[in-house]
PDB file of N, CA and C in Angstrom:
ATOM      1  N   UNK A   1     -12.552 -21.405  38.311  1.00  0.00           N
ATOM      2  CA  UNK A   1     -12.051 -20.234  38.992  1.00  0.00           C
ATOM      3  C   UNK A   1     -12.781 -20.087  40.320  1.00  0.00           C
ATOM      4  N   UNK A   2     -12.095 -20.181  41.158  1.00  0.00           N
ATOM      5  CA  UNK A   2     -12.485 -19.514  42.734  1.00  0.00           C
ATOM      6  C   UNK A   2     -12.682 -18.183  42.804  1.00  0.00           C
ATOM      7  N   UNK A   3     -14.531 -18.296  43.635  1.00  0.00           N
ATOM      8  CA  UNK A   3     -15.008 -17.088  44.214  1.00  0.00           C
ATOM      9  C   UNK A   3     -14.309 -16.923  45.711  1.00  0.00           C
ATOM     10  N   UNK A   4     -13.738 -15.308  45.216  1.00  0.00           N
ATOM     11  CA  UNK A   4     -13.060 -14.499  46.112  1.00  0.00           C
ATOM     12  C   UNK A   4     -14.182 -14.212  47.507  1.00  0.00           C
ATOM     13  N   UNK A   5     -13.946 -15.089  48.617  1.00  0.00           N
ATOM     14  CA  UNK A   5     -14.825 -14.281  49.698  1.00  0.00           C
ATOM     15  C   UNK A   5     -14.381 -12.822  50.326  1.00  0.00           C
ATOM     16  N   UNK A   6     -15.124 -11.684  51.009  1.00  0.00           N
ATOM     17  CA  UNK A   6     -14.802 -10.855  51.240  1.00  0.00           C
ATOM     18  C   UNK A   6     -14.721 -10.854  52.470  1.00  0.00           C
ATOM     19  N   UNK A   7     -13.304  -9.996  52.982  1.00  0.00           N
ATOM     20  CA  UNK A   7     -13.468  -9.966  54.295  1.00  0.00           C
ATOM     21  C   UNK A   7     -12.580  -8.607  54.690  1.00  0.00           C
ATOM     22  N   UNK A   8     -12.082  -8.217  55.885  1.00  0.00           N
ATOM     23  CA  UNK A   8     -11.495  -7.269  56.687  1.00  0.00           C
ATOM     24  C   UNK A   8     -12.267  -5.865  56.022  1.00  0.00           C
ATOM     25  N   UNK A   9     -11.582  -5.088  55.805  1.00  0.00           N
ATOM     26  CA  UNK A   9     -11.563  -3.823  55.174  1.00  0.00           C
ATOM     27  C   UNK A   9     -12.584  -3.785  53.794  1.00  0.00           C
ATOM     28  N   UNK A  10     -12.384  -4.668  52.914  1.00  0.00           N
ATOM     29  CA  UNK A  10     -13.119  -5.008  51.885  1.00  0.00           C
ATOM     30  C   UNK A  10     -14.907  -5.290  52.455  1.00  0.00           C
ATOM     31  N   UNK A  11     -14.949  -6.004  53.583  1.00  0.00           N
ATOM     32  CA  UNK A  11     -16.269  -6.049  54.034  1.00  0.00           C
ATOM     33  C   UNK A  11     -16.782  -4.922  54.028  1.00  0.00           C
ATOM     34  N   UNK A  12     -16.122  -4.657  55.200  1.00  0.00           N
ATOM     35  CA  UNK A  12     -16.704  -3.424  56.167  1.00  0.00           C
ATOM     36  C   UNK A  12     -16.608  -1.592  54.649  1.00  0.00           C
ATOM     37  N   UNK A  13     -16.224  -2.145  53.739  1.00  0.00           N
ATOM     38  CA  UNK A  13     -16.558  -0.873  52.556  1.00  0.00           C
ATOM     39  C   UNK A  13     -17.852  -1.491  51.723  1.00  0.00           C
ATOM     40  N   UNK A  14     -17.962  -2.366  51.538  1.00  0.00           N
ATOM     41  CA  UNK A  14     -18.918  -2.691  50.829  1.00  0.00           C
ATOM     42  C   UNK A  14     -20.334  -2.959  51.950  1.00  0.00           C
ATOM     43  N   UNK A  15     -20.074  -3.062  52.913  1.00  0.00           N
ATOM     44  CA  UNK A  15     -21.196  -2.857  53.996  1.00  0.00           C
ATOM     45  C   UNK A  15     -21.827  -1.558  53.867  1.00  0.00           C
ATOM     46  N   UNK A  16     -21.084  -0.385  54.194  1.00  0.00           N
ATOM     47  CA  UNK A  16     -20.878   0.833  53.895  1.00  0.00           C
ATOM     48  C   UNK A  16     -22.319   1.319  52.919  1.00  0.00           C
ATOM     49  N   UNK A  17     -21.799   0.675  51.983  1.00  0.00           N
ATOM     50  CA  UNK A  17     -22.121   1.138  50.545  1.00  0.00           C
ATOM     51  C   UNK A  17     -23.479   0.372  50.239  1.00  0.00           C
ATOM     52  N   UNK A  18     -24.122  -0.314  51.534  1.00  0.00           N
ATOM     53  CA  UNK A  18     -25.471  -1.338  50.977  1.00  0.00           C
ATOM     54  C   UNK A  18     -26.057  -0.590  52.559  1.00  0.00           C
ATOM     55  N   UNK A  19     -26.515   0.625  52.559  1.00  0.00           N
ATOM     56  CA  UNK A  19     -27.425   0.205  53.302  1.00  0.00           C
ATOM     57  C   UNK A  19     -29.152   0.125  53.429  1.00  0.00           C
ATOM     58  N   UNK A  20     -29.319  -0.211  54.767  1.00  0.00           N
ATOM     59  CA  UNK A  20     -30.608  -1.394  54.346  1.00  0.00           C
ATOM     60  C   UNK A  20     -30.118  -2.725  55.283  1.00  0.00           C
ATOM     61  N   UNK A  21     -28.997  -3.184  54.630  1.00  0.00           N
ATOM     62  CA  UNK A  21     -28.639  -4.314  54.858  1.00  0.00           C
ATOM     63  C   UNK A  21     -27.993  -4.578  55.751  1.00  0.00           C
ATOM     64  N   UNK A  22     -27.935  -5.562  56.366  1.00  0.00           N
ATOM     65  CA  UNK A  22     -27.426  -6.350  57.575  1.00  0.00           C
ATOM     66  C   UNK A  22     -26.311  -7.550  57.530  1.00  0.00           C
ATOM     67  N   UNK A  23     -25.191  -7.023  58.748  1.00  0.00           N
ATOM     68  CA  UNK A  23     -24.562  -8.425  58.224  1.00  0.00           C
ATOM     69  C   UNK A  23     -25.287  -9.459  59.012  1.00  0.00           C
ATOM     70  N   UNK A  24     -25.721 -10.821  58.784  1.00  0.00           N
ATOM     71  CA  UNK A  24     -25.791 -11.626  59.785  1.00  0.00           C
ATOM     72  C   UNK A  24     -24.863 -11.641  61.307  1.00  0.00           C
ATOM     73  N   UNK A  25     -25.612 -12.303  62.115  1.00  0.00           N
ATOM     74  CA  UNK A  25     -24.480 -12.708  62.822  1.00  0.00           C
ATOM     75  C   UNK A  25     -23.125 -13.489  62.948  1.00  0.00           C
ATOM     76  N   UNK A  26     -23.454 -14.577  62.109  1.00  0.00           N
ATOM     77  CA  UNK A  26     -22.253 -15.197  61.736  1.00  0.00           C
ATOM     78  C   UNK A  26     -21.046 -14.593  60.841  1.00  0.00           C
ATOM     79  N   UNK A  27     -21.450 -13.753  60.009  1.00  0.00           N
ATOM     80  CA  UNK A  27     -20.651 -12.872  58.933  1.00  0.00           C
ATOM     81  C   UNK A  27     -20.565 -13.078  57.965  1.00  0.00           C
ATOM     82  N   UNK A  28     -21.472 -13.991  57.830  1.00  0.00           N
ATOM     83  CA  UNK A  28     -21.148 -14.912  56.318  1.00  0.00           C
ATOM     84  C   UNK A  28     -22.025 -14.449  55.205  1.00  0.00           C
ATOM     85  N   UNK A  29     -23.415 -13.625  56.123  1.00  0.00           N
ATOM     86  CA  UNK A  29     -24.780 -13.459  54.785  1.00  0.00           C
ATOM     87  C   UNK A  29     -25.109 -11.726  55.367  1.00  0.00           C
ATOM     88  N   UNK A  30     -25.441 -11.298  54.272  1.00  0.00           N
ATOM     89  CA  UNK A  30     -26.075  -9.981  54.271  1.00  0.00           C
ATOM     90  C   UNK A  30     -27.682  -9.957  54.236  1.00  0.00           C
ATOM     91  N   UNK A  31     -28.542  -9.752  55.113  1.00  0.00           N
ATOM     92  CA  UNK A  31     -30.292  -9.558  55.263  1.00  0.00           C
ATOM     93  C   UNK A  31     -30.573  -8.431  55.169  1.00  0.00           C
ATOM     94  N   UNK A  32     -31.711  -8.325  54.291  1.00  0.00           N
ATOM     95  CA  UNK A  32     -32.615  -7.169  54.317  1.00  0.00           C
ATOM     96  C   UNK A  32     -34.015  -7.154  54.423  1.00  0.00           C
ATOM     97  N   UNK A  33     -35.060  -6.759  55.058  1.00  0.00           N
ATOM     98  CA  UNK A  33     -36.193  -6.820  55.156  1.00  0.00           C
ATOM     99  C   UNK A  33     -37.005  -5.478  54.030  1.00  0.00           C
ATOM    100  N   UNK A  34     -38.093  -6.059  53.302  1.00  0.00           N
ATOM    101  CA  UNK A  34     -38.817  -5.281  52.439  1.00  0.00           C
ATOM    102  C   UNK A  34     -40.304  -5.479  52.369  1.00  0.00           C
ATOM    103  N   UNK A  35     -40.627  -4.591  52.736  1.00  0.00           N
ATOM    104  CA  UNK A  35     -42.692  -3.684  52.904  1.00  0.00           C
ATOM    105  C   UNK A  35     -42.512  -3.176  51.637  1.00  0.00           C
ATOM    106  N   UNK A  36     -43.921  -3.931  51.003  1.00  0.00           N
ATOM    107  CA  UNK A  36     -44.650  -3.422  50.112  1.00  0.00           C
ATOM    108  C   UNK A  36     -46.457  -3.048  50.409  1.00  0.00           C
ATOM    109  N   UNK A  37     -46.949  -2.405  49.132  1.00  0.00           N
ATOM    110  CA  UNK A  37     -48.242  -2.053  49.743  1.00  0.00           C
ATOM    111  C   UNK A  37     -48.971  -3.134  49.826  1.00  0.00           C
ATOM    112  N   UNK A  38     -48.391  -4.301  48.839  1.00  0.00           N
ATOM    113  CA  UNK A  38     -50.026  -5.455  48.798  1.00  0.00           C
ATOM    114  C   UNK A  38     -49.132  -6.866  48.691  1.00  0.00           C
ATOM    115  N   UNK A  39     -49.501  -7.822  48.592  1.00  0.00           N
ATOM    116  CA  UNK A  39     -48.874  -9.393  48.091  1.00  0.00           C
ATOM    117  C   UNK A  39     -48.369  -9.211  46.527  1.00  0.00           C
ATOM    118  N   UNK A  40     -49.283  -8.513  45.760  1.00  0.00           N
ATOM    119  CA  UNK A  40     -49.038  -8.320  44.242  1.00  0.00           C
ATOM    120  C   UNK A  40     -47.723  -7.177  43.965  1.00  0.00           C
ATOM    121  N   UNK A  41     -47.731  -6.511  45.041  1.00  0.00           N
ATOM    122  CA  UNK A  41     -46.085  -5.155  44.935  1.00  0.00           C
ATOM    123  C   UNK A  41     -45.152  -6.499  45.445  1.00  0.00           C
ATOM    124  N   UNK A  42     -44.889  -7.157  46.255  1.00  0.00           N
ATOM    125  CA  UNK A  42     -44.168  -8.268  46.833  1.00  0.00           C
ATOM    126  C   UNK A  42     -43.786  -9.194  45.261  1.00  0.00           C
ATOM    127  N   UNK A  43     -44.743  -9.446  45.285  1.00  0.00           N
ATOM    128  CA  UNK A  43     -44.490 -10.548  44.661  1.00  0.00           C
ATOM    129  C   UNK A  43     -44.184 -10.222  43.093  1.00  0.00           C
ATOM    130  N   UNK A  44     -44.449  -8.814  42.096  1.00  0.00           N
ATOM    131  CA  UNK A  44     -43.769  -8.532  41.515  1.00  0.00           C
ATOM    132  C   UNK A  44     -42.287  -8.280  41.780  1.00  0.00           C
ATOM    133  N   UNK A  45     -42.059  -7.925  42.604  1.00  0.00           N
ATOM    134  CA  UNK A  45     -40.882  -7.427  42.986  1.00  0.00           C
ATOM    135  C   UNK A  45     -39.930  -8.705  42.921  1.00  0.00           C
ATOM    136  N   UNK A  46     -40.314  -9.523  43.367  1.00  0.00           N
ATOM    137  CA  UNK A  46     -39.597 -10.828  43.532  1.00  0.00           C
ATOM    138  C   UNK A  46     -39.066 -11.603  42.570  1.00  0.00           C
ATOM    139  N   UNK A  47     -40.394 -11.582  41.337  1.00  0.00           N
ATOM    140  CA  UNK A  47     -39.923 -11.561  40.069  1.00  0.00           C
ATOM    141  C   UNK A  47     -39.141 -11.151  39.065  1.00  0.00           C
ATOM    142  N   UNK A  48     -39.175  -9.843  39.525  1.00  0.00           N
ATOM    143  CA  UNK A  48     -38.284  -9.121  38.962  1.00  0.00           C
ATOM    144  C   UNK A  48     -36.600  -9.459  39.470  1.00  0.00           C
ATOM    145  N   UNK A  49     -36.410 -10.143  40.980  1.00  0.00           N
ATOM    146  CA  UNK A  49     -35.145  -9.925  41.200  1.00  0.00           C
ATOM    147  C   UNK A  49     -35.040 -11.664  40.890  1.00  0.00           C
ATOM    148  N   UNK A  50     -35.952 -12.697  40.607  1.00  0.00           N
ATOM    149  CA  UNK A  50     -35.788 -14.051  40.238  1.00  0.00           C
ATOM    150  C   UNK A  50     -35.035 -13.790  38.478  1.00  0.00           C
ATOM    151  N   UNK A  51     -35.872 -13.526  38.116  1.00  0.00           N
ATOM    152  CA  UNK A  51     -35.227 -13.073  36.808  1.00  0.00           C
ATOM    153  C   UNK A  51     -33.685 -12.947  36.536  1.00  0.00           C
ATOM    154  N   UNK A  52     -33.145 -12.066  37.273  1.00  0.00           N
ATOM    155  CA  UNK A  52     -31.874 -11.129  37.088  1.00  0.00           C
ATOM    156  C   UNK A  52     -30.901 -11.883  38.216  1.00  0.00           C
ATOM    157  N   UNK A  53     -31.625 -12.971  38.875  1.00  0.00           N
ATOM    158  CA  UNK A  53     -30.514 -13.848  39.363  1.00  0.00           C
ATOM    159  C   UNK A  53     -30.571 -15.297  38.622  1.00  0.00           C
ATOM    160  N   UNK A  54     -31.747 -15.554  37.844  1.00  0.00           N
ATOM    161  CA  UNK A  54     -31.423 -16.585  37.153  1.00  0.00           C
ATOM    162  C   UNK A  54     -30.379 -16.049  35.786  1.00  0.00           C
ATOM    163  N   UNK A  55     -30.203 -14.777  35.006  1.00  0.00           N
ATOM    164  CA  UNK A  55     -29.173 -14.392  34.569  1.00  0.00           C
ATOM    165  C   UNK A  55     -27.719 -14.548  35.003  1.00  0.00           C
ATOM    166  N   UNK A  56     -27.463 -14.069  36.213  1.00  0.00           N
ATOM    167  CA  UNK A  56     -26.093 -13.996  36.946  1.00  0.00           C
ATOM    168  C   UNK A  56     -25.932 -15.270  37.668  1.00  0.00           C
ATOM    169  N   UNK A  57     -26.749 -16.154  37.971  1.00  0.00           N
ATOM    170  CA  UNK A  57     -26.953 -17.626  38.185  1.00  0.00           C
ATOM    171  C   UNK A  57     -26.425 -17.092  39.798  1.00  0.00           C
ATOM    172  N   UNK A  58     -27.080 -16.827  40.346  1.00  0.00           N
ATOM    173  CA  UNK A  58     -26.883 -16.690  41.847  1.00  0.00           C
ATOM    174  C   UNK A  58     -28.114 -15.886  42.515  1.00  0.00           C
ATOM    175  N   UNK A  59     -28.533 -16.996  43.356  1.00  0.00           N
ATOM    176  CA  UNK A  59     -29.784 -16.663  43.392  1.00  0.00           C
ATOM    177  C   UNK A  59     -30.112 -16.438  45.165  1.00  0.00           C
ATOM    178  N   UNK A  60     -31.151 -15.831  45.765  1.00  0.00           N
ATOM    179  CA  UNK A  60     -31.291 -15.345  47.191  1.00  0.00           C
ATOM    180  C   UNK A  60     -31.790 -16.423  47.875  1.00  0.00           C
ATOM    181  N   UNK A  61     -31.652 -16.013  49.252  1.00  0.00           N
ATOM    182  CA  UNK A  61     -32.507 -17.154  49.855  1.00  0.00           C
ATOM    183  C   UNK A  61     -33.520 -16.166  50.410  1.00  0.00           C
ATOM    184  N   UNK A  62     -34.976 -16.310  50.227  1.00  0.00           N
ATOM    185  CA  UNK A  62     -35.771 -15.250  50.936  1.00  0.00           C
ATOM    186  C   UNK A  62     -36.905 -16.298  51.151  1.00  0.00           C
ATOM    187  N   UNK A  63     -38.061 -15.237  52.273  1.00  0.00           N
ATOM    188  CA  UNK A  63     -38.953 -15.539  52.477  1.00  0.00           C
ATOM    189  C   UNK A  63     -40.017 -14.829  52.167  1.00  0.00           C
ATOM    190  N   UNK A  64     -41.267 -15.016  52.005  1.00  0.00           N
ATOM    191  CA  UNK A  64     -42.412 -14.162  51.484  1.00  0.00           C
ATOM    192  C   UNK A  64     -43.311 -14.084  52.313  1.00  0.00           C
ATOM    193  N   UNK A  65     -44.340 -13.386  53.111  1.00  0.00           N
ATOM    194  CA  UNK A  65     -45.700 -13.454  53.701  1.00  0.00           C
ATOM    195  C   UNK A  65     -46.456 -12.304  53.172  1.00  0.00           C
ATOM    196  N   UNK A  66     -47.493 -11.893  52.703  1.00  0.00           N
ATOM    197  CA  UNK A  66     -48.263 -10.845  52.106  1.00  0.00           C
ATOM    198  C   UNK A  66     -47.315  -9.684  51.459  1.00  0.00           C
ATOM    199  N   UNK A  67     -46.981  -8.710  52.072  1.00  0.00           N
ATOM    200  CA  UNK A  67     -46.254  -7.819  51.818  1.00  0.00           C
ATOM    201  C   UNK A  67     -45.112  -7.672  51.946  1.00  0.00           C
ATOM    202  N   UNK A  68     -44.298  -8.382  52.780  1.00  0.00           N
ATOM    203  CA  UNK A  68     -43.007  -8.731  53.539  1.00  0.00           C
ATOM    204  C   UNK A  68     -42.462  -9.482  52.655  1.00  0.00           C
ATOM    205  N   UNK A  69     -41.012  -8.974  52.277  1.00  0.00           N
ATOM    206  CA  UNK A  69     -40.194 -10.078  51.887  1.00  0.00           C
ATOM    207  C   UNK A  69     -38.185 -10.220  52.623  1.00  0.00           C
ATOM    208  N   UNK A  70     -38.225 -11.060  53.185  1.00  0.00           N
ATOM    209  CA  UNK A  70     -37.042 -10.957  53.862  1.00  0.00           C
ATOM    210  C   UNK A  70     -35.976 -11.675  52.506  1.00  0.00           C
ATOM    211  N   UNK A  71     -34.511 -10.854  52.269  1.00  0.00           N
ATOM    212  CA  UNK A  71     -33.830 -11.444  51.557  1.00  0.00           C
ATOM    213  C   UNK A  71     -32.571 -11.859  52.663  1.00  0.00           C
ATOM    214  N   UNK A  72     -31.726 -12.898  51.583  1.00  0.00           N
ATOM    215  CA  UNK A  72     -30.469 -13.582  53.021  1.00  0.00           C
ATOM    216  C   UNK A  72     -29.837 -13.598  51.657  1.00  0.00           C
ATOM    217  N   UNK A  73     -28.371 -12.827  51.515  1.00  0.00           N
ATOM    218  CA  UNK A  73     -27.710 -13.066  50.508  1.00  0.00           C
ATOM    219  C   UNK A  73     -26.350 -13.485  50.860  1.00  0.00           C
ATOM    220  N   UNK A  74     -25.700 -14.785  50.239  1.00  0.00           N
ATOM    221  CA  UNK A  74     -24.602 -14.870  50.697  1.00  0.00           C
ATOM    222  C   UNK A  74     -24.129 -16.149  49.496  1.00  0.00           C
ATOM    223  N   UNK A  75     -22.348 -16.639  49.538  1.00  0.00           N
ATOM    224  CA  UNK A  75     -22.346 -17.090  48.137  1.00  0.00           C
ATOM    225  C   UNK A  75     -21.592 -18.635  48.893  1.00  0.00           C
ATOM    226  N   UNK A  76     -22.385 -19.555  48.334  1.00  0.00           N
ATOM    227  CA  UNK A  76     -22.250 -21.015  49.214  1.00  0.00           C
ATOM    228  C   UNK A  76     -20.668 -21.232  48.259  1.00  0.00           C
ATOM    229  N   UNK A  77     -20.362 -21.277  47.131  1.00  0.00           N
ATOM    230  CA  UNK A  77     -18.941 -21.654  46.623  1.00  0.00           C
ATOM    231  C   UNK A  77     -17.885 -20.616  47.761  1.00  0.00           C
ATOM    232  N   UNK A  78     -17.871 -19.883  48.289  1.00  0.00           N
ATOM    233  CA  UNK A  78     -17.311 -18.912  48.609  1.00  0.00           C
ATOM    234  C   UNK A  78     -17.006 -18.952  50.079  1.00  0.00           C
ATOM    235  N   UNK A  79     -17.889 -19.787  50.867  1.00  0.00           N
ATOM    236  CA  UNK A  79     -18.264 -19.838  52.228  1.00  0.00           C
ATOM    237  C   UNK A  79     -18.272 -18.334  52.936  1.00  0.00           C
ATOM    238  N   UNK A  80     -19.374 -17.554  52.268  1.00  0.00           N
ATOM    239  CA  UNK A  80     -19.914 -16.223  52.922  1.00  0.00           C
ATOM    240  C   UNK A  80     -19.844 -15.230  52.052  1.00  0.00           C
ATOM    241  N   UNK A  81     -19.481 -14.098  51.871  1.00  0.00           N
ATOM    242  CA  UNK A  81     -20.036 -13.023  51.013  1.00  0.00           C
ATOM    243  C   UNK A  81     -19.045 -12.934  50.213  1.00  0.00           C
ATOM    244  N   UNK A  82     -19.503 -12.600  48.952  1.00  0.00           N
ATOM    245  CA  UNK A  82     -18.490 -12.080  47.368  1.00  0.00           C
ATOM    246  C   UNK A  82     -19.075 -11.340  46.791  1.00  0.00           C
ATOM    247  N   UNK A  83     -18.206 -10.790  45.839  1.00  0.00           N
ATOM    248  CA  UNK A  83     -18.977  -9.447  44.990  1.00  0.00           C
ATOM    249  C   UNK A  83     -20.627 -10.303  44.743  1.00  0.00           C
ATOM    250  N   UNK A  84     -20.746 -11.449  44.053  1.00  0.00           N
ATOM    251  CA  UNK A  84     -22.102 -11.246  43.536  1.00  0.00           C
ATOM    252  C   UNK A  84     -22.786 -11.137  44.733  1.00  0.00           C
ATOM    253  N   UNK A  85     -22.430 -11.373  46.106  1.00  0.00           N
ATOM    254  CA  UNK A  85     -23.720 -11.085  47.140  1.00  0.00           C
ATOM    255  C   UNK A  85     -23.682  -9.427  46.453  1.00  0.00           C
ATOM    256  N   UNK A  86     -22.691  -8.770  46.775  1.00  0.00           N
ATOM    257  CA  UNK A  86     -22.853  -7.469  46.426  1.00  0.00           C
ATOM    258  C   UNK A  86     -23.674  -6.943  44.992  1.00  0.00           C
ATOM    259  N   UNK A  87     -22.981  -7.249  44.049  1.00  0.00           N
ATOM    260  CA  UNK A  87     -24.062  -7.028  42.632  1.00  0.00           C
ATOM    261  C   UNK A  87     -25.658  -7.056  43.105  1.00  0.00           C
ATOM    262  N   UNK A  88     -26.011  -8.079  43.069  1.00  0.00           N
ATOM    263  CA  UNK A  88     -27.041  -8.324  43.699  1.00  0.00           C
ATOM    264  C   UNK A  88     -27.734  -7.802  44.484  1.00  0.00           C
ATOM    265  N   UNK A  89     -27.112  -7.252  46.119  1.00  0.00           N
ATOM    266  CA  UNK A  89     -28.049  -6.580  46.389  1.00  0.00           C
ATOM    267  C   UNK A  89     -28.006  -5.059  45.887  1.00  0.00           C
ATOM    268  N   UNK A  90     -27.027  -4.634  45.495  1.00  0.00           N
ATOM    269  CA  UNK A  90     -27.545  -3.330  44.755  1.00  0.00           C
ATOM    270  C   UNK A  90     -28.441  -3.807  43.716  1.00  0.00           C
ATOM    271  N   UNK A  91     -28.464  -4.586  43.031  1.00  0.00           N
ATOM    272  CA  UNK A  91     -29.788  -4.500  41.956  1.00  0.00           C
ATOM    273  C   UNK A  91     -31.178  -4.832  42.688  1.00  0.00           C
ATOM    274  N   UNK A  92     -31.290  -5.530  44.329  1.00  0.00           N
ATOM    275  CA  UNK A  92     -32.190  -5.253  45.131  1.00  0.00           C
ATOM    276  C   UNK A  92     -32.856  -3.744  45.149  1.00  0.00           C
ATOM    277  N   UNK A  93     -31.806  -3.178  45.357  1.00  0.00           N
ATOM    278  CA  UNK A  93     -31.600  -2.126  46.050  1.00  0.00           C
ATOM    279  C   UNK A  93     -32.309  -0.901  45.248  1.00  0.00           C
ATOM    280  N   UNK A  94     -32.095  -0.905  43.532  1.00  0.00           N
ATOM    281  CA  UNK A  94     -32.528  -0.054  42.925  1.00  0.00           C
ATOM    282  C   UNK A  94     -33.940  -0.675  42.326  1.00  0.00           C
ATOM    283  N   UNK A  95     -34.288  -1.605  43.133  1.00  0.00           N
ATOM    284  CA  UNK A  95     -35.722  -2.434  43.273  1.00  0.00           C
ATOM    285  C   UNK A  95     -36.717  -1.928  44.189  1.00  0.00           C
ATOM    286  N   UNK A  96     -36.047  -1.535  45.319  1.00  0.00           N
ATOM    287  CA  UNK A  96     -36.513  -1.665  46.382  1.00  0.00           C
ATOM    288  C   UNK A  96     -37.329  -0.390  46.742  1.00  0.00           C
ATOM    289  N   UNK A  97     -38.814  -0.456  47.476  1.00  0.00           N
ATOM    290  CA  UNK A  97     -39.505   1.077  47.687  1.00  0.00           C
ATOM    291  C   UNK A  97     -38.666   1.749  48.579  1.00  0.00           C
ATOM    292  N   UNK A  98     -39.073   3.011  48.401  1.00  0.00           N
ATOM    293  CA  UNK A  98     -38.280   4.036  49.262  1.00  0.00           C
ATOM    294  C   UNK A  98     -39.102   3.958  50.515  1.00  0.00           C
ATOM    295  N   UNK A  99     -38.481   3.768  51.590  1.00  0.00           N
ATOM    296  CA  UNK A  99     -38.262   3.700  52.777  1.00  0.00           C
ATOM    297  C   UNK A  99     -38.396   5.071  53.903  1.00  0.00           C
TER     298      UNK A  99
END
């Protein structure tokens, strides 16, 4: 079964509804940047969202430095965003410190 990519109207509501997040420039991936207090708030955190994408088998592309963690979500069968980018980052999302 083919993943549905999202686009027109369907984007731009589910954009809406994540924010935080960024579309790339290309349109294809959604970014979010996340501050924590220490490497150990980071890096739990990370775990926690490795976990719950090795469940849904779709997993982020991010980067880590101490406290910082940049996420890039987007769905390679799909060529650019589908609901699971979406699932996903809402379960970021109810991860994520308040801001």
């Amino acid at each position: 079964m083919a993943i549905e990519r999202l686009s027109g109207a369907k984007l731009d509501e589910v954009l809406a509804g994540l924010p935080g997040w960024s579309l790339r420039e290309d349109g294809l991936a959604i970014t979010r940047e996340l501050k924590f207090a220490d490497f150990n708030e980071a890096f739990g955190f990370m775990t926690r969202v490795a976990i719950q994408a090795d469940k849904v088998d779709h997993h982020p592309e991010w980067f880590n430095v101490y406290n910082r963690v940049v996420i890039t979500l987007t769905t390679h069968d799909a060529d650019g965003l589908s609901q699971r980018d979406v699932d996903l980052a809402s379960f970021i999302d109810g991860l994520a410190p308040a801001t």
